[in-house]
C-alpha atoms as a PDB file:
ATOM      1  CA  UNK A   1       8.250 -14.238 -21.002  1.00  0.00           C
ATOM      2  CA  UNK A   2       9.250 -12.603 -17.836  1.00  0.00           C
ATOM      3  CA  UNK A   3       7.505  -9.309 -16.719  1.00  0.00           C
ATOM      4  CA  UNK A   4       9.914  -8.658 -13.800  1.00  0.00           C
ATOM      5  CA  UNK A   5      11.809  -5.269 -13.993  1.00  0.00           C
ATOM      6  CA  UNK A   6      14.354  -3.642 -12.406  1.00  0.00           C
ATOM      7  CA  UNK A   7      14.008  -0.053  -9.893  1.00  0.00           C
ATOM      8  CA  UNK A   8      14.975   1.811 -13.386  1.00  0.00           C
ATOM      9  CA  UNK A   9      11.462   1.008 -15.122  1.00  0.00           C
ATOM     10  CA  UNK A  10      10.190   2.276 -12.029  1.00  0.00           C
ATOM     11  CA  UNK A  11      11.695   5.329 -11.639  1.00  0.00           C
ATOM     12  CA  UNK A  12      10.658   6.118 -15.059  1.00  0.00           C
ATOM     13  CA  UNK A  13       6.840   6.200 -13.997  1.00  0.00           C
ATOM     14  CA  UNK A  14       7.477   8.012 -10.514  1.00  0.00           C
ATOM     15  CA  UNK A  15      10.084   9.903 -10.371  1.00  0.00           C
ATOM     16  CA  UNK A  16       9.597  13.398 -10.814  1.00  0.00           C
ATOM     17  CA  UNK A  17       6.102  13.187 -11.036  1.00  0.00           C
ATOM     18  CA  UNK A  18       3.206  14.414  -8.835  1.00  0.00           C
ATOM     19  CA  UNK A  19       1.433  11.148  -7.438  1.00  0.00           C
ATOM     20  CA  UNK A  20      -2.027   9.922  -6.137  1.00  0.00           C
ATOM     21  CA  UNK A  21      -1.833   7.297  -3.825  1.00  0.00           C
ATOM     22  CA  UNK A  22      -5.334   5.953  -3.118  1.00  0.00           C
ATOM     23  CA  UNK A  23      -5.379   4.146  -0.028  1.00  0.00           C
ATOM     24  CA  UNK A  24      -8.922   1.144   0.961  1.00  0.00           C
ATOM     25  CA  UNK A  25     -10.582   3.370   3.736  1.00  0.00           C
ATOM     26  CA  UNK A  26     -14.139   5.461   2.602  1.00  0.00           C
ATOM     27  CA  UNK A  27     -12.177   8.521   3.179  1.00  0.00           C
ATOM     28  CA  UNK A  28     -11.240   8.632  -0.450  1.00  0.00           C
ATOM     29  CA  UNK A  29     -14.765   8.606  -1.712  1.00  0.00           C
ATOM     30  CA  UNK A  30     -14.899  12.823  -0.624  1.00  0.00           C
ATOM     31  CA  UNK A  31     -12.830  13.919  -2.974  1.00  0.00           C
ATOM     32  CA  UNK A  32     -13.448  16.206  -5.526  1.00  0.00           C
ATOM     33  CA  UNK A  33     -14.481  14.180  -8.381  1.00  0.00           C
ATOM     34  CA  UNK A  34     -11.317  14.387 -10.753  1.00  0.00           C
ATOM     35  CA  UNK A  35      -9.082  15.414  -8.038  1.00  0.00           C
ATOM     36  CA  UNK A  36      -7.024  12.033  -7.681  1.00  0.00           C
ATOM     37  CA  UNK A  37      -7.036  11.381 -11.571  1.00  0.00           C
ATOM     38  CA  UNK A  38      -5.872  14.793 -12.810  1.00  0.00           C
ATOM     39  CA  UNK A  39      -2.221  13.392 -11.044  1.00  0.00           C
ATOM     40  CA  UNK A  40       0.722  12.674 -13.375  1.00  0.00           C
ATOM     41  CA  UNK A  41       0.414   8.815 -12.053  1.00  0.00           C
ATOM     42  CA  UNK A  42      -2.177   6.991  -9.719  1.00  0.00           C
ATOM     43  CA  UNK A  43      -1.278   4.082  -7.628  1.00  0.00           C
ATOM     44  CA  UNK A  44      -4.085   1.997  -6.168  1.00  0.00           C
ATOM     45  CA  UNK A  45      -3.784  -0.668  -3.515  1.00  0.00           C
ATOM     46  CA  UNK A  46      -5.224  -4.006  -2.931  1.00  0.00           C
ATOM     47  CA  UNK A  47      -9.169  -4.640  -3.625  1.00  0.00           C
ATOM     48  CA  UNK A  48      -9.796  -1.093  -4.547  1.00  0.00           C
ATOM     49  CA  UNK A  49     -12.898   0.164  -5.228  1.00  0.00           C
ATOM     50  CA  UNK A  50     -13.502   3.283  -8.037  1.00  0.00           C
ATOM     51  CA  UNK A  51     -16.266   5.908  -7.272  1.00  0.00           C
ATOM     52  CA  UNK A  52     -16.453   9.844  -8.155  1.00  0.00           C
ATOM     53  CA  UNK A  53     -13.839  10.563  -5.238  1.00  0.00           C
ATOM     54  CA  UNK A  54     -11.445   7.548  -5.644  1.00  0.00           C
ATOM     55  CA  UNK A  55     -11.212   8.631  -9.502  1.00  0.00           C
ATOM     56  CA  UNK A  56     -11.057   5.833 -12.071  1.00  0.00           C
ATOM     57  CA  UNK A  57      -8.032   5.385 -13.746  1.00  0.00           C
ATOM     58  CA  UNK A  58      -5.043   3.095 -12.373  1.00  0.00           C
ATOM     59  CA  UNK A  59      -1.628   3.315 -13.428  1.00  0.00           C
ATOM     60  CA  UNK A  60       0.316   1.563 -10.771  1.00  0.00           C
ATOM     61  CA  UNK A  61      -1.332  -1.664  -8.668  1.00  0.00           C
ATOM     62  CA  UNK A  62       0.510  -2.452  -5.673  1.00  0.00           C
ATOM     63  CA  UNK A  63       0.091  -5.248  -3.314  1.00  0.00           C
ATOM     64  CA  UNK A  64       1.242  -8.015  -1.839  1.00  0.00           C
ATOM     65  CA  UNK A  65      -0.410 -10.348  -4.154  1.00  0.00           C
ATOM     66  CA  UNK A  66      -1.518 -12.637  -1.329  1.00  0.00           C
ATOM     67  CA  UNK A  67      -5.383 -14.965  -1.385  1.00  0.00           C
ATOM     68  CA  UNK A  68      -6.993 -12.148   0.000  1.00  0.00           C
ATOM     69  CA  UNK A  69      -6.331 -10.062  -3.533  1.00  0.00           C
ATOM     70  CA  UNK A  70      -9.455 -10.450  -5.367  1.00  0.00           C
ATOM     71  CA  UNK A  71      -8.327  -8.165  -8.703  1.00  0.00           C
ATOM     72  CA  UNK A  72      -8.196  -9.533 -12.232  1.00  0.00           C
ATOM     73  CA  UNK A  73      -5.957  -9.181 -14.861  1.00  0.00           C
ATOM     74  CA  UNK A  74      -8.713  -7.780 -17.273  1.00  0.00           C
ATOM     75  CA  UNK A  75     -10.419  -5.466 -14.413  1.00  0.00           C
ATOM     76  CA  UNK A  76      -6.592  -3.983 -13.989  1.00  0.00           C
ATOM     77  CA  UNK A  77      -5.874  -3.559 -17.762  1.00  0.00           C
ATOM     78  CA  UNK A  78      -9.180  -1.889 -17.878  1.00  0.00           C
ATOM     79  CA  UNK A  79      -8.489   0.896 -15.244  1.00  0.00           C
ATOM     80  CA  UNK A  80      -5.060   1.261 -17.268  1.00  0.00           C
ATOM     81  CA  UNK A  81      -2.551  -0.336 -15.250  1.00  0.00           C
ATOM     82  CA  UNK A  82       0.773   0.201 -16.399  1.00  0.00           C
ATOM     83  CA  UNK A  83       3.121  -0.947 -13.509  1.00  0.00           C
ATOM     84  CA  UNK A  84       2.891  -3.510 -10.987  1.00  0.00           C
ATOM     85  CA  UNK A  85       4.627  -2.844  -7.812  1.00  0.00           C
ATOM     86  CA  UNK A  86       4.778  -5.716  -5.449  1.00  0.00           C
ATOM     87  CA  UNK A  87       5.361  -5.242  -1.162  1.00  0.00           C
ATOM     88  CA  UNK A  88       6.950  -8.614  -0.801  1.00  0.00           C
ATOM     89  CA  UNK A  89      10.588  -9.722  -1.718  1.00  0.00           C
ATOM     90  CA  UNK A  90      10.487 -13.380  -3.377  1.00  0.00           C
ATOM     91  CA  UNK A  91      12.231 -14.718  -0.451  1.00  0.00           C
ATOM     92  CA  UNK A  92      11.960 -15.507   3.059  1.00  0.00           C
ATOM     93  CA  UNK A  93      13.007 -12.461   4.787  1.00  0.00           C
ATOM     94  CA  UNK A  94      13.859 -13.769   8.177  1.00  0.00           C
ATOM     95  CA  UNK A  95      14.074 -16.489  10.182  1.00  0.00           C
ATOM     96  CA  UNK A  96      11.225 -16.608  13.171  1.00  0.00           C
ATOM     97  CA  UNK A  97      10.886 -19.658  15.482  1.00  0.00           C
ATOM     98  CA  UNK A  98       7.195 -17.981  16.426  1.00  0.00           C
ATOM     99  CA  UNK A  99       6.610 -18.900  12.694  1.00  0.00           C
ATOM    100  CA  UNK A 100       7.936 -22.230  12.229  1.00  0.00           C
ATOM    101  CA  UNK A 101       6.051 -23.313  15.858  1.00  0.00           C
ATOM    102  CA  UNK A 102       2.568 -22.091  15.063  1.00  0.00           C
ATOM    103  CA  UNK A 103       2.827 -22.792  10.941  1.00  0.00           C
ATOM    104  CA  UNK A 104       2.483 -19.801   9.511  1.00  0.00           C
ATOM    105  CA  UNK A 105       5.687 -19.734   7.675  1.00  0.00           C
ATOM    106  CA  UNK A 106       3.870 -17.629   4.914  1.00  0.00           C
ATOM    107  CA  UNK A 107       4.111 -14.870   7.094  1.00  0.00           C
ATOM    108  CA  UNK A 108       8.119 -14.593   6.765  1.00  0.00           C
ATOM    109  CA  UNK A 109       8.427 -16.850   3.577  1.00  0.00           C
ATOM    110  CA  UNK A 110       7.127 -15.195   0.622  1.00  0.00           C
ATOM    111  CA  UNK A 111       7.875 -17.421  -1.831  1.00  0.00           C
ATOM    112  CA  UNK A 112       4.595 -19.383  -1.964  1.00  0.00           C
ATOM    113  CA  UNK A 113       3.187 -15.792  -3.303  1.00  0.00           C
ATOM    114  CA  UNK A 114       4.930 -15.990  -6.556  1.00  0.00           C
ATOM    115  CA  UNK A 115       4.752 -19.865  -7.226  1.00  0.00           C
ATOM    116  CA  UNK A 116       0.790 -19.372  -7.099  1.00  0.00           C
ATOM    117  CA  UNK A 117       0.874 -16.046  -9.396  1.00  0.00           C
ATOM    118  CA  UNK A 118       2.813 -17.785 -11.819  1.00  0.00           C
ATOM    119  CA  UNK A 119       1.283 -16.380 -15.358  1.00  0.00           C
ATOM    120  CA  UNK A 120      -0.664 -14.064 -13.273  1.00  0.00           C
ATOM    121  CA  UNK A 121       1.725 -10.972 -13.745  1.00  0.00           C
ATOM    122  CA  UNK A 122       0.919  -9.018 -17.155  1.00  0.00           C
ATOM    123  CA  UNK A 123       2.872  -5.662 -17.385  1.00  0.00           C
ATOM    124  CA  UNK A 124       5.996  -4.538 -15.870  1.00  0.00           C
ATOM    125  CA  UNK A 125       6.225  -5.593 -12.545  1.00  0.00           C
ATOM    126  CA  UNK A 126       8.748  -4.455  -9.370  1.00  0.00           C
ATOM    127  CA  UNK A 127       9.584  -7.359  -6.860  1.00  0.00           C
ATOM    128  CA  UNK A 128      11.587  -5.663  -4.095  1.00  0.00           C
ATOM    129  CA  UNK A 129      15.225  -7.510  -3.115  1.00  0.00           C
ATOM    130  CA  UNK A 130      14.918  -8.945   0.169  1.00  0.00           C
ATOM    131  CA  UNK A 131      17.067  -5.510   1.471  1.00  0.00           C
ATOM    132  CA  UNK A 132      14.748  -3.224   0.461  1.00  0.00           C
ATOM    133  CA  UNK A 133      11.662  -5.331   2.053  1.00  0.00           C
ATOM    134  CA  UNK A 134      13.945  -5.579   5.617  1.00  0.00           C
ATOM    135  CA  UNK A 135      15.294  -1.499   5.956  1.00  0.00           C
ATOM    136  CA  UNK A 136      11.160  -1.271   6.299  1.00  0.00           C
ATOM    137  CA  UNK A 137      10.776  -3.853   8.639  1.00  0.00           C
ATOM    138  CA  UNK A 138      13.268  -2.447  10.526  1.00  0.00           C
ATOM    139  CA  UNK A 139      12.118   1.323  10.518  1.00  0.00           C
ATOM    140  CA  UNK A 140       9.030   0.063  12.190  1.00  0.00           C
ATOM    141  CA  UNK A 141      10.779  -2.023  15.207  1.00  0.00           C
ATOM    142  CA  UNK A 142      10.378  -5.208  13.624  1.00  0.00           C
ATOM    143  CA  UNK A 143       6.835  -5.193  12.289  1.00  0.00           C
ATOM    144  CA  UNK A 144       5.598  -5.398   8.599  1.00  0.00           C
ATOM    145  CA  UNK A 145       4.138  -2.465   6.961  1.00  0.00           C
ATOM    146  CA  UNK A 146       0.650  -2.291   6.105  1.00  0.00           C
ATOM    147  CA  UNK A 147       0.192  -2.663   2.168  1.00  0.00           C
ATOM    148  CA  UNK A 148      -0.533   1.524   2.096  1.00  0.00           C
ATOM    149  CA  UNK A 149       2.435   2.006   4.249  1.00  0.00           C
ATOM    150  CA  UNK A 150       4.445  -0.045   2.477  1.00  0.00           C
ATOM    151  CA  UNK A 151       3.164   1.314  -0.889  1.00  0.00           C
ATOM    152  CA  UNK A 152       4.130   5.160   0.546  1.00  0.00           C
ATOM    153  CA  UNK A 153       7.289   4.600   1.324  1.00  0.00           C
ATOM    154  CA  UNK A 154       8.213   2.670  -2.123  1.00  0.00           C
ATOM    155  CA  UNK A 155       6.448   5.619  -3.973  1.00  0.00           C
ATOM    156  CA  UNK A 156       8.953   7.570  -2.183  1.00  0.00           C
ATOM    157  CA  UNK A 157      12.367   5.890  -2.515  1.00  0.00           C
ATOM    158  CA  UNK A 158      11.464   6.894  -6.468  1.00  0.00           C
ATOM    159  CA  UNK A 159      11.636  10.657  -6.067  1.00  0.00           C
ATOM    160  CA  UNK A 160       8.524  11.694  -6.830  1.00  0.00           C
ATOM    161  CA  UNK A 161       7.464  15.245  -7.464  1.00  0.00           C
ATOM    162  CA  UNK A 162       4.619  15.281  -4.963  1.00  0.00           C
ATOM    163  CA  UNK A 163       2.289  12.534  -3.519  1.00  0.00           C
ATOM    164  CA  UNK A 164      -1.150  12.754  -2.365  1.00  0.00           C
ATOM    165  CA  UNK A 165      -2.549  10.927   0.066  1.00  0.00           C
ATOM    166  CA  UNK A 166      -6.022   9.771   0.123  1.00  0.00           C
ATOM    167  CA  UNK A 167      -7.981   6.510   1.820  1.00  0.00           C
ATOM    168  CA  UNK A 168      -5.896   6.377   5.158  1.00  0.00           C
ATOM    169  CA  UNK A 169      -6.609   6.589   8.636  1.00  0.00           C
ATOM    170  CA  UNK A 170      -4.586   3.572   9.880  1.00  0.00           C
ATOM    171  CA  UNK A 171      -6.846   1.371  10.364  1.00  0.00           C
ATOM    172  CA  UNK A 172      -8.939   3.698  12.925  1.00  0.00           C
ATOM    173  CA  UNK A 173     -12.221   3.804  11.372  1.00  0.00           C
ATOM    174  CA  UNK A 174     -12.409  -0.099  11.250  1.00  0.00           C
ATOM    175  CA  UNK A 175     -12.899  -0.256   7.598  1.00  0.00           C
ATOM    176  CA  UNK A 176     -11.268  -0.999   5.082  1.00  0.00           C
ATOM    177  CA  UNK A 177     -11.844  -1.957   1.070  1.00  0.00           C
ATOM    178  CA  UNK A 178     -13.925   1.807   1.267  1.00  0.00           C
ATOM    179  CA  UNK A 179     -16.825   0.059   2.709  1.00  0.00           C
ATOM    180  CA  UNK A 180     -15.612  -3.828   4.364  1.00  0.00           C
ATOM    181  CA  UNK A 181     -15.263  -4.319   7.724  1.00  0.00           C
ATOM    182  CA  UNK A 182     -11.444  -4.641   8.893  1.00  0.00           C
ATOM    183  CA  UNK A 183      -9.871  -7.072  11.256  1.00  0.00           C
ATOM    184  CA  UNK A 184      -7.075  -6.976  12.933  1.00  0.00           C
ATOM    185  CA  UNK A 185      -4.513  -9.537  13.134  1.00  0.00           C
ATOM    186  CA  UNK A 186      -3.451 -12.267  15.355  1.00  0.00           C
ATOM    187  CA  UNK A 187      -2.497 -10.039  18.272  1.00  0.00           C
ATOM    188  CA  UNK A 188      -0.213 -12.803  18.964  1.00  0.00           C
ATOM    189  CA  UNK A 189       2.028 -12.598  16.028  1.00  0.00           C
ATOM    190  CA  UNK A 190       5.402 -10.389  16.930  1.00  0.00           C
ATOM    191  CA  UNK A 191       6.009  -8.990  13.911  1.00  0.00           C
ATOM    192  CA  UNK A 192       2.695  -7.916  12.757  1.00  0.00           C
ATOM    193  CA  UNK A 193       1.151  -4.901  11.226  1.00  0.00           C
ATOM    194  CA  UNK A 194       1.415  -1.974  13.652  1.00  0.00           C
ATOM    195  CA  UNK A 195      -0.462   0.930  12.189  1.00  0.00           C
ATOM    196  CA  UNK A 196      -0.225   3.301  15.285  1.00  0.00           C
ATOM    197  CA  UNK A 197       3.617   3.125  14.690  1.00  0.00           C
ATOM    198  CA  UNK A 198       2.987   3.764  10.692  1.00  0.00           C
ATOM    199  CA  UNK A 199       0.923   6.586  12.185  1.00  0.00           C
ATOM    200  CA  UNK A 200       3.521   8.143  14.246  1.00  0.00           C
ATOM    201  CA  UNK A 201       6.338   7.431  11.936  1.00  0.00           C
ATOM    202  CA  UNK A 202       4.592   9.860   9.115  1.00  0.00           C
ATOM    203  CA  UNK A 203       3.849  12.274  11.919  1.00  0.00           C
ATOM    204  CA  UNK A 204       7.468  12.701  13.035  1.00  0.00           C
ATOM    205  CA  UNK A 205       8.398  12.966   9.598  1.00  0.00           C
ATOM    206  CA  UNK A 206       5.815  14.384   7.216  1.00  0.00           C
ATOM    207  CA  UNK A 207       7.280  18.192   7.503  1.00  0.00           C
ATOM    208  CA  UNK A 208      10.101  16.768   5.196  1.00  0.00           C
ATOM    209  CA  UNK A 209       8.391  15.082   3.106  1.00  0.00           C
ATOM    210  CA  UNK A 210       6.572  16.009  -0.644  1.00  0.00           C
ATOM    211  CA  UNK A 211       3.432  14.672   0.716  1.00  0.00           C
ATOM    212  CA  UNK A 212      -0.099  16.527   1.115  1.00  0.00           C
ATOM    213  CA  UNK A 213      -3.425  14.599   2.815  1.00  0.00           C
ATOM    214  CA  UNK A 214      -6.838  15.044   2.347  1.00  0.00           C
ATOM    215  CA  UNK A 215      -8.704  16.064   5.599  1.00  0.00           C
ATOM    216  CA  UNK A 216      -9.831  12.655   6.482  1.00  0.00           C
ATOM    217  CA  UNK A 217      -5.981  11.405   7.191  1.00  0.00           C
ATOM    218  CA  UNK A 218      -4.929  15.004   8.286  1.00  0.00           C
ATOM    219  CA  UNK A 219      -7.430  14.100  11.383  1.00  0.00           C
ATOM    220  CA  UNK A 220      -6.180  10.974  11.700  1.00  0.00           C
ATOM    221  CA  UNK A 221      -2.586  11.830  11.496  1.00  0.00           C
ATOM    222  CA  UNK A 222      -2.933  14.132  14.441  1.00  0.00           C
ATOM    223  CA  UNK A 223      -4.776  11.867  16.444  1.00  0.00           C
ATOM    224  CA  UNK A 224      -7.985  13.407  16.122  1.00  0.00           C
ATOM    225  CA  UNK A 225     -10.013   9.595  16.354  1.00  0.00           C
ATOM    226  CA  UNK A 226     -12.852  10.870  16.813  1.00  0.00           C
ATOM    227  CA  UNK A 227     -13.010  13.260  13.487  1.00  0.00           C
ATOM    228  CA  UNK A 228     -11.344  10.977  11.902  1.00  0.00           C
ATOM    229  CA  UNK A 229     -14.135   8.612  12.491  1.00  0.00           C
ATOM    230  CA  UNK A 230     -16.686  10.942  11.824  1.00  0.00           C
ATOM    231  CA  UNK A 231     -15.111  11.128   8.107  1.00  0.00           C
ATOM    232  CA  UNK A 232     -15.346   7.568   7.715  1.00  0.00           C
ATOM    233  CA  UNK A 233     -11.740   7.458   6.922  1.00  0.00           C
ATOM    234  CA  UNK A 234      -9.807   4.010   6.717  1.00  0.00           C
ATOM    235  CA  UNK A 235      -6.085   2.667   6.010  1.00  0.00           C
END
């Protein structure tokens, strides 16, 4: 049995509805408890973690499904996922000599993701064409989106009511996973994740947007690093 679905199923969870995307970063923890699950839909990233703030119910799990995703198929049915929404396209994207010299063809060749799922995938799940994966790529100069970045901006191609974001800071407070310690990249790879450009991409745009923040990524958003860190705020 395939569980692979088309942008239709997904537009019948989003669109039109008001949305709580719950990014990894400790910032989400001071919400109001009941805040993020009394939204139509919540969509959780990665290795979340649920407390009071974060809320505990899950109806959408995005990712991009690589060996760093540590989440269970029973641990997901459990919170209620309904949806699976993957970041990567089941192809190779582009073609990158950078890649193919260092070996780190994984980086542009996604395939390897979904041969080691296999059985993995359980519910409805969205795998983006390869178009869809490259319009972001190229919105942010050639670099890949962060998993929450990416995850925004595929909440929002589905016309959703409203969207709120919790759990971001790009990447400023260091953490990441609510309370892990976050790493940044190989500096040396070209197209790598480049959350000050996410940052200034939702800045220049956010007035047209159905999105609200909570205060921890309003700080962030307008540069203010050092609230921001004082909220313990994360991407």
């Amino acid at each position: 049995m395939s569980w692979f679905c088309d942008r239709e199923t997904v537009a019948q969870v989003l669109r039109g509805k008001s949305v709580a995307l719950v990014g990894s970063g400790p910032g989400a923890v001071a919400n109001q408890r009941g805040l993020v699950d009394s939204h139509d839909v919540v969509v959780r990233v990665n290795n979340h973690k649920l407390f009071p703030g974060t809320g505990y119910r899950t109806d959408v799990h995005y990712s991009y499904y690589g060996n760093a995703i540590r989440k269970g198929v029973q641990e997901l049915k459990r919170e209620g996922v309904r949806l699976v929404m993957c970041k990567c396209p089941n192809a190779q994207f582009i073609e990158s000599p950078w890649h193919l010299k260092n070996g780190k063809m994984h980086g542009v060749d996604f395939r390897w993701i979904y041969q080691k799922r296999g059985a993995w995938w359980f519910c409805p799940t969205y795998v983006p064409p390869v178009e869809e994966f490259v319009a972001k790529f190229k919105m942010l100069g050639g670099h890949v989106p962060t998993t929450g970045f990416g995850a925004l901006l595929d909440v929002l191609s589905f016309e959703p009511l409203h969207v709120f974001m919790t759990g971001f800071d790009f990447f400023i407070s260091r953490v990441h996973n609510v309370d892990e310690l976050w790493k940044p990249q190989n500096g040396a790879d070209p197209i790598g994740h480049d959350p000050e450009r996410e940052r200034q991409w939702l800045k220049a745009n956010i007035a047209g947007l159905p999105i609200t923040l909570d205060a921890a990524a309003t700080a962030a958003l307008i540069g203010n690093e050092r609230a921001a860190q004082r909220r313990g705020v994360a991407a």
